[in-house]
Structure formats: C-alpha cells, structure tokens
PDB file of N, CA and C in Angstrom:
ATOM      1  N   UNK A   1     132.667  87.872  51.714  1.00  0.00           N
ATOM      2  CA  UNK A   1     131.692  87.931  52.778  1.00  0.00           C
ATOM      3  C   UNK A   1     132.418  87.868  54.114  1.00  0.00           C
ATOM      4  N   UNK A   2     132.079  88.477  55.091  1.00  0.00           N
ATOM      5  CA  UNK A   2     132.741  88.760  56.128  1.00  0.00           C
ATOM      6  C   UNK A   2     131.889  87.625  57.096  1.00  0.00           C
ATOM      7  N   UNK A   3     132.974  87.295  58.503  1.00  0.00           N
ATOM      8  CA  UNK A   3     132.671  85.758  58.929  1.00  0.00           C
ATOM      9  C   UNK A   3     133.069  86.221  60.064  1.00  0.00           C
ATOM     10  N   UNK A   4     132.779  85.949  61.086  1.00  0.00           N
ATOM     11  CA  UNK A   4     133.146  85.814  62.653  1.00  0.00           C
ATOM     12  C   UNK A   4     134.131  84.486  62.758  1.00  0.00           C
ATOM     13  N   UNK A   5     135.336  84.756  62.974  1.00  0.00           N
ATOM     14  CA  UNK A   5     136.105  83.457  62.832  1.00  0.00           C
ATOM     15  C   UNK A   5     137.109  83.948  64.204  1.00  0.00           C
ATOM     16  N   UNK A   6     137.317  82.749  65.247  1.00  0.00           N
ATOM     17  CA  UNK A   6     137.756  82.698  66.448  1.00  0.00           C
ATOM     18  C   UNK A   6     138.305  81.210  66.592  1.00  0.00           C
ATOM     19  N   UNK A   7     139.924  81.306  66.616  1.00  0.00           N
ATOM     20  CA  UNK A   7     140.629  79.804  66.944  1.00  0.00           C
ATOM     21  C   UNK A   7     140.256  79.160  65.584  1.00  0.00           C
ATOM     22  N   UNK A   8     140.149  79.573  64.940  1.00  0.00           N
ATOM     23  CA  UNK A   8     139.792  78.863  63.614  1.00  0.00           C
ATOM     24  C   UNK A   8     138.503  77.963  63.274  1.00  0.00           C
ATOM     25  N   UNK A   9     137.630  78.821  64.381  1.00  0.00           N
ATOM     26  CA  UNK A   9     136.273  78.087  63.737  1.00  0.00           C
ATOM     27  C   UNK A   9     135.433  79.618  63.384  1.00  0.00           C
ATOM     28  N   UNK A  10     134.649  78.967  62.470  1.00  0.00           N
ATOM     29  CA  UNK A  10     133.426  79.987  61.837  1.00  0.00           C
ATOM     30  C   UNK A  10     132.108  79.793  62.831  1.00  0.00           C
ATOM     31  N   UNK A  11     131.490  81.444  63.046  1.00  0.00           N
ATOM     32  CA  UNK A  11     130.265  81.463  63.887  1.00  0.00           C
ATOM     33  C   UNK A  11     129.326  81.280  62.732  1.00  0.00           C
ATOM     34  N   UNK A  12     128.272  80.560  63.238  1.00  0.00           N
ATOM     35  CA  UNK A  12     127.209  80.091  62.251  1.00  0.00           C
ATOM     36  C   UNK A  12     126.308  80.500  63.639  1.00  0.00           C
ATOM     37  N   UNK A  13     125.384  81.133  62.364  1.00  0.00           N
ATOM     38  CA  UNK A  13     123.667  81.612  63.239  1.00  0.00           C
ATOM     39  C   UNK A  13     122.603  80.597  62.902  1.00  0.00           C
ATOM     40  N   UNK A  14     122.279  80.462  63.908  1.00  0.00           N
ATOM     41  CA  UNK A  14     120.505  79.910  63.340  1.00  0.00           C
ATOM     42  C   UNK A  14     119.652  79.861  64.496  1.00  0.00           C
ATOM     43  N   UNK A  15     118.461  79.434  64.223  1.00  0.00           N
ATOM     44  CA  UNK A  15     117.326  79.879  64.854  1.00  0.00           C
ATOM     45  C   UNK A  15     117.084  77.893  65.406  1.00  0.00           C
ATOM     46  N   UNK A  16     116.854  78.289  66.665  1.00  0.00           N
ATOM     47  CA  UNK A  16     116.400  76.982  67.711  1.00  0.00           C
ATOM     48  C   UNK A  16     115.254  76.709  68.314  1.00  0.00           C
ATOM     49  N   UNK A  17     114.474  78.190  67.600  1.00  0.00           N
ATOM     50  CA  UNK A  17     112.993  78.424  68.438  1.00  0.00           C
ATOM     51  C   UNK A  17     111.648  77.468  66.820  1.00  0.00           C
ATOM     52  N   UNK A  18     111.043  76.927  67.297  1.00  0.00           N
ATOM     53  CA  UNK A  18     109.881  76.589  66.698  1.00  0.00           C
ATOM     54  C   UNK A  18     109.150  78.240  65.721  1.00  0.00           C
ATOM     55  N   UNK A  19     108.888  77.995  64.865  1.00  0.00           N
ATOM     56  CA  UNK A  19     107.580  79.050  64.289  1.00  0.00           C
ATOM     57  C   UNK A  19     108.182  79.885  63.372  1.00  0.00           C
ATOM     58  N   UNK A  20     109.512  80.265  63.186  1.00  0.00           N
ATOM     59  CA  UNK A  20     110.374  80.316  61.904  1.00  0.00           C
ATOM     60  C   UNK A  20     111.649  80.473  61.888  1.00  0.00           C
ATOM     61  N   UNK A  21     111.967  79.984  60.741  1.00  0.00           N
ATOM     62  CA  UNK A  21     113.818  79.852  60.997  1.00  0.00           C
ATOM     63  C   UNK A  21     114.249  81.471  60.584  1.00  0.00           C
ATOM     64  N   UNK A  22     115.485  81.556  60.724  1.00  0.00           N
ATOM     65  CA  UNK A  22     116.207  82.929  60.925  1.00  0.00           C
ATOM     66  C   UNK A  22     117.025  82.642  59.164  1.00  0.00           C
ATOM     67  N   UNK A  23     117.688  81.777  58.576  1.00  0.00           N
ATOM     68  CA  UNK A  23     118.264  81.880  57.247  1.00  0.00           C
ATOM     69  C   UNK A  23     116.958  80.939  56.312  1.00  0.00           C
ATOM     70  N   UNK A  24     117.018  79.634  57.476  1.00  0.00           N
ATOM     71  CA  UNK A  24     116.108  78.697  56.062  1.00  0.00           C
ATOM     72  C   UNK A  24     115.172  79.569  55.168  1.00  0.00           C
ATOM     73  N   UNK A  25     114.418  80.470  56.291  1.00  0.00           N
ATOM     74  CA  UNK A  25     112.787  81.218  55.504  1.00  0.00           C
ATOM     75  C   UNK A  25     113.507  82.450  55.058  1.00  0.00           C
ATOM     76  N   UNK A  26     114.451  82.232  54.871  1.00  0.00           N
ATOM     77  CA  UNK A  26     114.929  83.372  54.048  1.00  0.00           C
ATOM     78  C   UNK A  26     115.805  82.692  52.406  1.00  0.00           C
ATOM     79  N   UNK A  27     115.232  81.432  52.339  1.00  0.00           N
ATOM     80  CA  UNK A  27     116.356  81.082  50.656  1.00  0.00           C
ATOM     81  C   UNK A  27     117.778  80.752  51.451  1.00  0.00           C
ATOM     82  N   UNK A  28     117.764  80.182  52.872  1.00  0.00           N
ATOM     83  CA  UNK A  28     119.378  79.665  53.036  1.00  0.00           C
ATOM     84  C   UNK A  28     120.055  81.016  52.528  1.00  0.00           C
ATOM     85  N   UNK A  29     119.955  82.060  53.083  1.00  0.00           N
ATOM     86  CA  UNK A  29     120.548  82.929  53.379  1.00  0.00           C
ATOM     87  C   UNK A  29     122.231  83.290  53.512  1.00  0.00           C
ATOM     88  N   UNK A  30     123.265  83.486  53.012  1.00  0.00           N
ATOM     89  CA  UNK A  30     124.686  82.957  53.516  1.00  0.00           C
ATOM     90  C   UNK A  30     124.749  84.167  54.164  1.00  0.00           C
ATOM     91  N   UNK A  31     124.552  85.476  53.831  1.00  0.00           N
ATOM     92  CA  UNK A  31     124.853  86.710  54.571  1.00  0.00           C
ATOM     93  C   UNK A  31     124.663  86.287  55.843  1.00  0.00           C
ATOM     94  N   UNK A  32     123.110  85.993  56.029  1.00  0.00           N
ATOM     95  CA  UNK A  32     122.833  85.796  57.772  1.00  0.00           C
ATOM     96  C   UNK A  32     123.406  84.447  58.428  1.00  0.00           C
ATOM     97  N   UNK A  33     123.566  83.734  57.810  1.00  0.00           N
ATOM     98  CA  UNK A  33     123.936  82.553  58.584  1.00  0.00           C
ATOM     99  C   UNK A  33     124.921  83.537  59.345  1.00  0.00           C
ATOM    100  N   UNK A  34     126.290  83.920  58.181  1.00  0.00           N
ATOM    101  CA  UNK A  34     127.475  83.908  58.903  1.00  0.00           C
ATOM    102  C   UNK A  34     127.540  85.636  59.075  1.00  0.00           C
ATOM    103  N   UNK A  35     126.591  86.287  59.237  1.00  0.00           N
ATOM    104  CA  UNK A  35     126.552  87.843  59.794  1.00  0.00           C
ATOM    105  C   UNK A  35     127.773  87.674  60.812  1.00  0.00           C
ATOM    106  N   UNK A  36     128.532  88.519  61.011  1.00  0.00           N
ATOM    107  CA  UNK A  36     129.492  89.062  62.194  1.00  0.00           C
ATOM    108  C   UNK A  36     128.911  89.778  62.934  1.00  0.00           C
ATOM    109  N   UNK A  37     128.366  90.689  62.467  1.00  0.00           N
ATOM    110  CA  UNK A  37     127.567  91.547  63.586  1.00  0.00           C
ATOM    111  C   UNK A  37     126.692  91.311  64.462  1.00  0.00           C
ATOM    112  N   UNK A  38     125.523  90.194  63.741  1.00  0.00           N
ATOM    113  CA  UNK A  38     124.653  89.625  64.680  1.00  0.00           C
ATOM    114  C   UNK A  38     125.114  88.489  65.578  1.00  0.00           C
ATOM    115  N   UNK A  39     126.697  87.882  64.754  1.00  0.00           N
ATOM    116  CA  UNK A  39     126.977  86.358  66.283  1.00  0.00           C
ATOM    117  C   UNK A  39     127.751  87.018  67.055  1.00  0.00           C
ATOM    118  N   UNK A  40     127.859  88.503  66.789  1.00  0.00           N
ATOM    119  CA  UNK A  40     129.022  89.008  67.989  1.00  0.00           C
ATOM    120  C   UNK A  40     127.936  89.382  69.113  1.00  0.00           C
ATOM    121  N   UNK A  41     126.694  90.192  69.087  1.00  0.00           N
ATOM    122  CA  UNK A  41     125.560  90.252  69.691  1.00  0.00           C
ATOM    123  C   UNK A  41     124.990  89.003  70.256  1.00  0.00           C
ATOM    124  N   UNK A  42     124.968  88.195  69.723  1.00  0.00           N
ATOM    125  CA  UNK A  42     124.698  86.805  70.486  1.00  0.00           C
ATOM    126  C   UNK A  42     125.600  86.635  71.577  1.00  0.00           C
ATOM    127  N   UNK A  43     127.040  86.597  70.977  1.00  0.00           N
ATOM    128  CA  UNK A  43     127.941  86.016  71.957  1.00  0.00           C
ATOM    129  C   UNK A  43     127.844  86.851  72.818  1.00  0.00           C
ATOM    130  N   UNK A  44     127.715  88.209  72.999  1.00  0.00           N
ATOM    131  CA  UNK A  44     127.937  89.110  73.869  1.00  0.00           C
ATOM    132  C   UNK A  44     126.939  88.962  74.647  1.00  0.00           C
ATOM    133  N   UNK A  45     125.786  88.451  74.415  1.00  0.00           N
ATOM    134  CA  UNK A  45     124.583  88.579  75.601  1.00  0.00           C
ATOM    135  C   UNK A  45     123.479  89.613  75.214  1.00  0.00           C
ATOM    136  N   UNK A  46     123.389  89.945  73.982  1.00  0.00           N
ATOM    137  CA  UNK A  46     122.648  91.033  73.942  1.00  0.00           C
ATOM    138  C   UNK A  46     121.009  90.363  74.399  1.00  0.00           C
ATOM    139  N   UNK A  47     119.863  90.949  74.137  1.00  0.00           N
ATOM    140  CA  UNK A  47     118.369  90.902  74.917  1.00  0.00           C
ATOM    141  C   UNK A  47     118.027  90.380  73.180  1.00  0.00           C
ATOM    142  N   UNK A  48     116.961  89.369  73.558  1.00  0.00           N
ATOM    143  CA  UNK A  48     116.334  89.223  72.141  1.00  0.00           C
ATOM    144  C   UNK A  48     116.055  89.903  71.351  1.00  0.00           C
ATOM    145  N   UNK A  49     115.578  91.264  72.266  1.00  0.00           N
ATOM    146  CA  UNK A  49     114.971  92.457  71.302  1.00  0.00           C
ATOM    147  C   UNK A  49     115.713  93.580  70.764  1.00  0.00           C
ATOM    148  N   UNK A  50     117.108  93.852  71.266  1.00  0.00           N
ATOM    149  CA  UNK A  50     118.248  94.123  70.744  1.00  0.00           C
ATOM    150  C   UNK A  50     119.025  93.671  69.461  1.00  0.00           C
ATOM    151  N   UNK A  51     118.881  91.791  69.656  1.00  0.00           N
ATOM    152  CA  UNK A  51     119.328  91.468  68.024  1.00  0.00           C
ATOM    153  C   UNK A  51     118.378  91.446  67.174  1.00  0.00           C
ATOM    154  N   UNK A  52     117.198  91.406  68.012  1.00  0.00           N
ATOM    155  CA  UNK A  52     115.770  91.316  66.800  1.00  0.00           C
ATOM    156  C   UNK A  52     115.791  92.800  65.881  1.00  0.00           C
ATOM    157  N   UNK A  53     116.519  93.865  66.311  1.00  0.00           N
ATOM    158  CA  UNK A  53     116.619  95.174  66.086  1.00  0.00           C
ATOM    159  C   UNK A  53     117.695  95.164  65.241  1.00  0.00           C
ATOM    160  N   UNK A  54     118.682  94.857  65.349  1.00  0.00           N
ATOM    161  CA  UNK A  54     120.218  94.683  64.443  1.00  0.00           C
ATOM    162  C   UNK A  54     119.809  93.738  63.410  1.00  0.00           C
ATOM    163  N   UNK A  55     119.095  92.875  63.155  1.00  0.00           N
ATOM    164  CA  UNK A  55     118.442  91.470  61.989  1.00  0.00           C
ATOM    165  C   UNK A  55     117.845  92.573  61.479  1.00  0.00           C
ATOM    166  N   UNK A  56     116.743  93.267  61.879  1.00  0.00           N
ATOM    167  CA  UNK A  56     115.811  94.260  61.192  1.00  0.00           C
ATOM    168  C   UNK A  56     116.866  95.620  60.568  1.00  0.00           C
ATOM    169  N   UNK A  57     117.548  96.181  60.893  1.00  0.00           N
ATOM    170  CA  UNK A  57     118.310  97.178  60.221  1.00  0.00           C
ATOM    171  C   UNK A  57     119.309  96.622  59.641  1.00  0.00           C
ATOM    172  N   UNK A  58     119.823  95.338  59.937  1.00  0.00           N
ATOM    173  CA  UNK A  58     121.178  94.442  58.664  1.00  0.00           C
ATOM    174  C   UNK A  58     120.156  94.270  57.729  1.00  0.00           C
ATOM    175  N   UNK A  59     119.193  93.519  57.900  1.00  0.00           N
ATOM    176  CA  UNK A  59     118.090  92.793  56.768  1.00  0.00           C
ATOM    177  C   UNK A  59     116.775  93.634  56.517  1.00  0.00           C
ATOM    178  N   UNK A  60     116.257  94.361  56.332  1.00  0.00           N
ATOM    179  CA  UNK A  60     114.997  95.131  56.292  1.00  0.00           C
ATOM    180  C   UNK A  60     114.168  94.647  54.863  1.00  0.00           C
ATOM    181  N   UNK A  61     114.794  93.805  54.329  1.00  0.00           N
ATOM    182  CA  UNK A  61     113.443  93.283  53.551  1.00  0.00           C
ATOM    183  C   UNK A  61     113.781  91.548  53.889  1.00  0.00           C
ATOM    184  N   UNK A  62     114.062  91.139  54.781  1.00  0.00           N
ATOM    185  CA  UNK A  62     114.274  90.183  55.145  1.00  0.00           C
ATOM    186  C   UNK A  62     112.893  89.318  56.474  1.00  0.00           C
ATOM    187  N   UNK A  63     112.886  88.151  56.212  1.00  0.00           N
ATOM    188  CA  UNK A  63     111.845  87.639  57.175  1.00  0.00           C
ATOM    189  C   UNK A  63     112.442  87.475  58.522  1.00  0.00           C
ATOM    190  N   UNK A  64     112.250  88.572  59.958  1.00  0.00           N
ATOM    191  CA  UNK A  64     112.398  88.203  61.109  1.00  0.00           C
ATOM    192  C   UNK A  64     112.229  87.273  61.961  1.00  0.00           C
ATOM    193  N   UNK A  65     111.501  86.420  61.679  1.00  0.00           N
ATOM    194  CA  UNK A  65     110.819  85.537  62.917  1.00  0.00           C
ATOM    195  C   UNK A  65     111.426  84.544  63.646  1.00  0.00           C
ATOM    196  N   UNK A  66     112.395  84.554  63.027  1.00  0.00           N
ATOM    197  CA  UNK A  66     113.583  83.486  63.821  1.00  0.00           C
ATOM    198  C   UNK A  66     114.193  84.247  64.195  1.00  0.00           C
ATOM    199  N   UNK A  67     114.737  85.698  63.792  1.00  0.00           N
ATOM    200  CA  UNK A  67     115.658  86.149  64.917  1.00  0.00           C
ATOM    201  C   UNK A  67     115.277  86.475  66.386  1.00  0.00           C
ATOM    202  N   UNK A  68     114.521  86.041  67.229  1.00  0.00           N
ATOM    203  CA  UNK A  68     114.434  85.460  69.066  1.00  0.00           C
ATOM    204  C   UNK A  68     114.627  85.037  69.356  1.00  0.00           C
ATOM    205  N   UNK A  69     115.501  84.122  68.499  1.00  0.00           N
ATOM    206  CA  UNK A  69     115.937  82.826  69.322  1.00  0.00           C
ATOM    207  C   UNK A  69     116.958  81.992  68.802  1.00  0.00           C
ATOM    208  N   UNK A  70     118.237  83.172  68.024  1.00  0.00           N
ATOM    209  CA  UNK A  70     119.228  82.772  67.520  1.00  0.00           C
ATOM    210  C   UNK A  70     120.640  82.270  68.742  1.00  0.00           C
ATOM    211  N   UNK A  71     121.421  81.661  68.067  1.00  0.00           N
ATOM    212  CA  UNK A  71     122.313  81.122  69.146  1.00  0.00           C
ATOM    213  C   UNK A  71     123.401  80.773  67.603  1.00  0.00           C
ATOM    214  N   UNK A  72     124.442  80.558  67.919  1.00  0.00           N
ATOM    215  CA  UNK A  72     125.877  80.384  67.281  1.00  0.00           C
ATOM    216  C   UNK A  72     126.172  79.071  67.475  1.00  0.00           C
ATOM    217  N   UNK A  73     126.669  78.304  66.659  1.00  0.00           N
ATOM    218  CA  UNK A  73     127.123  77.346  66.515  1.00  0.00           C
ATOM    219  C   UNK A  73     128.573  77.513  66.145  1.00  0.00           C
ATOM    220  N   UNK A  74     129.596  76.827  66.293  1.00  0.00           N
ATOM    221  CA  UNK A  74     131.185  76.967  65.965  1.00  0.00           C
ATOM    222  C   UNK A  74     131.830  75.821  64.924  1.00  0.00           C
ATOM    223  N   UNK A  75     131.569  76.026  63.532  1.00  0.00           N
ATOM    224  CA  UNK A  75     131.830  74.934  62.865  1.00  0.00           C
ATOM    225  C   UNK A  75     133.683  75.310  62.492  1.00  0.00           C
ATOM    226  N   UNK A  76     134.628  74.387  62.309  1.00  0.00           N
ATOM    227  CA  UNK A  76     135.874  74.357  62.008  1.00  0.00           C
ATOM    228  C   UNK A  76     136.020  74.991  60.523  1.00  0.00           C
ATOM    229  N   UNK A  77     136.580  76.014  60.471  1.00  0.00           N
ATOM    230  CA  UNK A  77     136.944  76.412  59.132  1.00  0.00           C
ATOM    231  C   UNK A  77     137.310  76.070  58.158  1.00  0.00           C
ATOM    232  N   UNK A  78     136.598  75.970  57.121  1.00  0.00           N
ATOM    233  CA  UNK A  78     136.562  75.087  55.948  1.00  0.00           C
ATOM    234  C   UNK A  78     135.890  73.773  55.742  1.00  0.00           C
ATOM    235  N   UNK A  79     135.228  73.393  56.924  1.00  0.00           N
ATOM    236  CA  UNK A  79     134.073  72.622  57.136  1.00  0.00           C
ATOM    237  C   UNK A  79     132.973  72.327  56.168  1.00  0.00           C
ATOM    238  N   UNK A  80     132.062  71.253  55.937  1.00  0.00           N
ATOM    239  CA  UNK A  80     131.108  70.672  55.239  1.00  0.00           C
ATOM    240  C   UNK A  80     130.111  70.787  56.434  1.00  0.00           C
ATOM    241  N   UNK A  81     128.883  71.227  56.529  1.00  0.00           N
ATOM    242  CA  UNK A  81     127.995  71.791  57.096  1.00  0.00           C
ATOM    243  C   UNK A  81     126.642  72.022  56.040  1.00  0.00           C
ATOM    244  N   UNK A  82     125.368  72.009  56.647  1.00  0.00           N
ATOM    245  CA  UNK A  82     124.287  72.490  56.337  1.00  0.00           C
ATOM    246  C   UNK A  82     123.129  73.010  57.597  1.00  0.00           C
ATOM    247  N   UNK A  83     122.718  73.678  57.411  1.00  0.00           N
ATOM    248  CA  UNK A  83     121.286  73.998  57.907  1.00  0.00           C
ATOM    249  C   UNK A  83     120.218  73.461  57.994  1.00  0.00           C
ATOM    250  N   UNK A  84     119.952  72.578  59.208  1.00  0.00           N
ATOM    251  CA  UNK A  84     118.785  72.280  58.930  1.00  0.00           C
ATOM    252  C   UNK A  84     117.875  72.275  59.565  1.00  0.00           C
ATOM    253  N   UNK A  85     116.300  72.332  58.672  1.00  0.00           N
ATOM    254  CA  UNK A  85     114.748  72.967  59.684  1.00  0.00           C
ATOM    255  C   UNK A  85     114.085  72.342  59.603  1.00  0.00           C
ATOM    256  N   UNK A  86     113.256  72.431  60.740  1.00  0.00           N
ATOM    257  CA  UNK A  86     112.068  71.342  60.695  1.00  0.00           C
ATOM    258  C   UNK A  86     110.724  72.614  61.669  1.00  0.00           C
ATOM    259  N   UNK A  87     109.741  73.009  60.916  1.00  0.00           N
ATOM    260  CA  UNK A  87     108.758  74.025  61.480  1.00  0.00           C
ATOM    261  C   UNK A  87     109.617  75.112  62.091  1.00  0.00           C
ATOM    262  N   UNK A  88     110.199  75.518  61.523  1.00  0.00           N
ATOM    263  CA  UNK A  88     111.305  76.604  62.204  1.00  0.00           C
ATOM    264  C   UNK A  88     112.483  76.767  62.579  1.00  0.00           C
ATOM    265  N   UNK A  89     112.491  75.473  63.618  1.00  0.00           N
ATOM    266  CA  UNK A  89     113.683  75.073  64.655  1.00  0.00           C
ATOM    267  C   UNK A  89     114.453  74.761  63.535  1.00  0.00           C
ATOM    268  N   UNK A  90     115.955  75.197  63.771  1.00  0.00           N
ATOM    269  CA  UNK A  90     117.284  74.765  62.589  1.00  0.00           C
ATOM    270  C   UNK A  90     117.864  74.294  63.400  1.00  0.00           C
ATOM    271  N   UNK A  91     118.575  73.771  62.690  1.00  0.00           N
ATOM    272  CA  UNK A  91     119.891  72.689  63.665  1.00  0.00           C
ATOM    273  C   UNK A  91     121.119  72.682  62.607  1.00  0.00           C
ATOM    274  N   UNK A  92     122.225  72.323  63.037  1.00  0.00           N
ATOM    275  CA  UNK A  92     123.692  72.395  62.287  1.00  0.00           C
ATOM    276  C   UNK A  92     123.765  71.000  61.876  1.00  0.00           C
ATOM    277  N   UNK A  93     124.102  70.537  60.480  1.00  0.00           N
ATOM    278  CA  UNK A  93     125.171  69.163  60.778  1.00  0.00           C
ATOM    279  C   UNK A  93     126.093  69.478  59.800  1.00  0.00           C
ATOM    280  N   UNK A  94     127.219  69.251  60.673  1.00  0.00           N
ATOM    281  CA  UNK A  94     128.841  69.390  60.085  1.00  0.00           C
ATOM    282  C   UNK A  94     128.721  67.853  59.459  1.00  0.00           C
ATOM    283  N   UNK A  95     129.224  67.819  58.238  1.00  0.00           N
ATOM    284  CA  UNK A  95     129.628  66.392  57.502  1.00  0.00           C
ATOM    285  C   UNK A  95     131.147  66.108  57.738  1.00  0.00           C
ATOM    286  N   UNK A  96     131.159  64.612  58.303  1.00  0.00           N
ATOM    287  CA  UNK A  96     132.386  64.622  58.663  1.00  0.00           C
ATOM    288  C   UNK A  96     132.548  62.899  57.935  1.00  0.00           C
ATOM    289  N   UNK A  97     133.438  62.085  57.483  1.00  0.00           N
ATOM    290  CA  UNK A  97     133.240  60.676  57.331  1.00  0.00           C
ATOM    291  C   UNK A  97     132.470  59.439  57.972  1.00  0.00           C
ATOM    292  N   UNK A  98     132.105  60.061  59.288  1.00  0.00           N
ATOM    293  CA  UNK A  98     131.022  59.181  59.867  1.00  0.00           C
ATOM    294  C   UNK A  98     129.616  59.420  59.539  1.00  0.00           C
ATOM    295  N   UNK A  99     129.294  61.145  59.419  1.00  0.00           N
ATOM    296  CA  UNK A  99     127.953  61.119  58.791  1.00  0.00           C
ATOM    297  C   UNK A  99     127.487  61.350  57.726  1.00  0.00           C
ATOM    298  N   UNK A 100     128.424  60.286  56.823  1.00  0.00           N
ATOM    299  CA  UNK A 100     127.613  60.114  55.052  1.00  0.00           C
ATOM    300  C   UNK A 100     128.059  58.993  54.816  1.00  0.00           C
ATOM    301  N   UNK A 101     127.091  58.790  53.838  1.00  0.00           N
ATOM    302  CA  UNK A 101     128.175  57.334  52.862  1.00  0.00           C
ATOM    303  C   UNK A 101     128.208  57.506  51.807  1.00  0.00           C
ATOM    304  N   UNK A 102     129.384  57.443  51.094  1.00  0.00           N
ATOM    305  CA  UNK A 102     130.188  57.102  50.054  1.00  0.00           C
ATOM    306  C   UNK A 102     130.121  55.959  49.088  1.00  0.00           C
ATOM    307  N   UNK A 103     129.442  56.057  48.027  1.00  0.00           N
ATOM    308  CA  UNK A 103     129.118  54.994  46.988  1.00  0.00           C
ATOM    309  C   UNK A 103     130.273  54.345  46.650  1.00  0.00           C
TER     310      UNK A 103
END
C-alpha cells in the first residue's frame, strides 16, 4: 500500500468535521486513511470540492461525507495509532507508554 511518508513520518487522513467520518464510515478503511493522493491535495491547499472530487474518483463505491473536512495528521513511522470517532469527527491517538497501561 502506498503511504505519503516525509522525514519519516506517515500522512494519516481523517475527517474533523461532525456528520461523517472519511475512513471510520467506511470499515476503518486503510487505503483512505493513508491515500497519497488525497494527503498530497490536502497538503497542497486544494478547495474542499476538489478533494471531495479525487475521494469520489479514488473511492466511487465508497461513503463521501467526511471527505470536507479532511486534514493530515503526521504520525512517526512505524507508530501505534488508531482512529478515532465520535458522530463523525475522528481524531488520531498515537500509543506511546504514557497512553496505556500494561498489566
């Protein structure tokens, strides 16, 4: 699977807008999380309705509604990470020894 990787971190996509997530409502998605094509469009500045257009021709049987309001996150390569949603809005948490505990 191909990855947007810069300085040795991985671009991770997700959706920050309320009303649906961009991978969660898709089955945690790995293609889209880590699409190259769509976090290079992010990073670049493209118009919502530009990547909403590139999500729709990468993904065409895929659920759009989070892609308006995707943004990149930069997790360290080879990282412990998940996705997570609450009514839409996703958020990143990288697992690192402070945020878990260990039986």
């Amino acid at each position: 699977m191909d990855k947007l990787i810069k300085d040795g971190k991985v671009a991770v996509i997700y959706s920050r807008g309320y009303g649906g997530g961009w991978s969660t409502w898709n089955g945690y998605n790995e293609e889209m999380i880590f699409d190259p094509v769509i976090a290079q469009a992010i990073i670049d500045k493209k118009t919502e309705a530009e990547i909403y257009d590139i999500a729709v021709e990468r993904y065409p049987e895929e659920y759009h509604g989070g892609a308006t309001s995707l943004w990149v996150y930069w997790v360290e390569k080879g990282s412990l990470f998940r996705v997570t949603e609450y009514d839409g809005a996703e958020g990143i948490e990288v697992f690192t020894e402070e945020s878990y505990y260990r039986a």
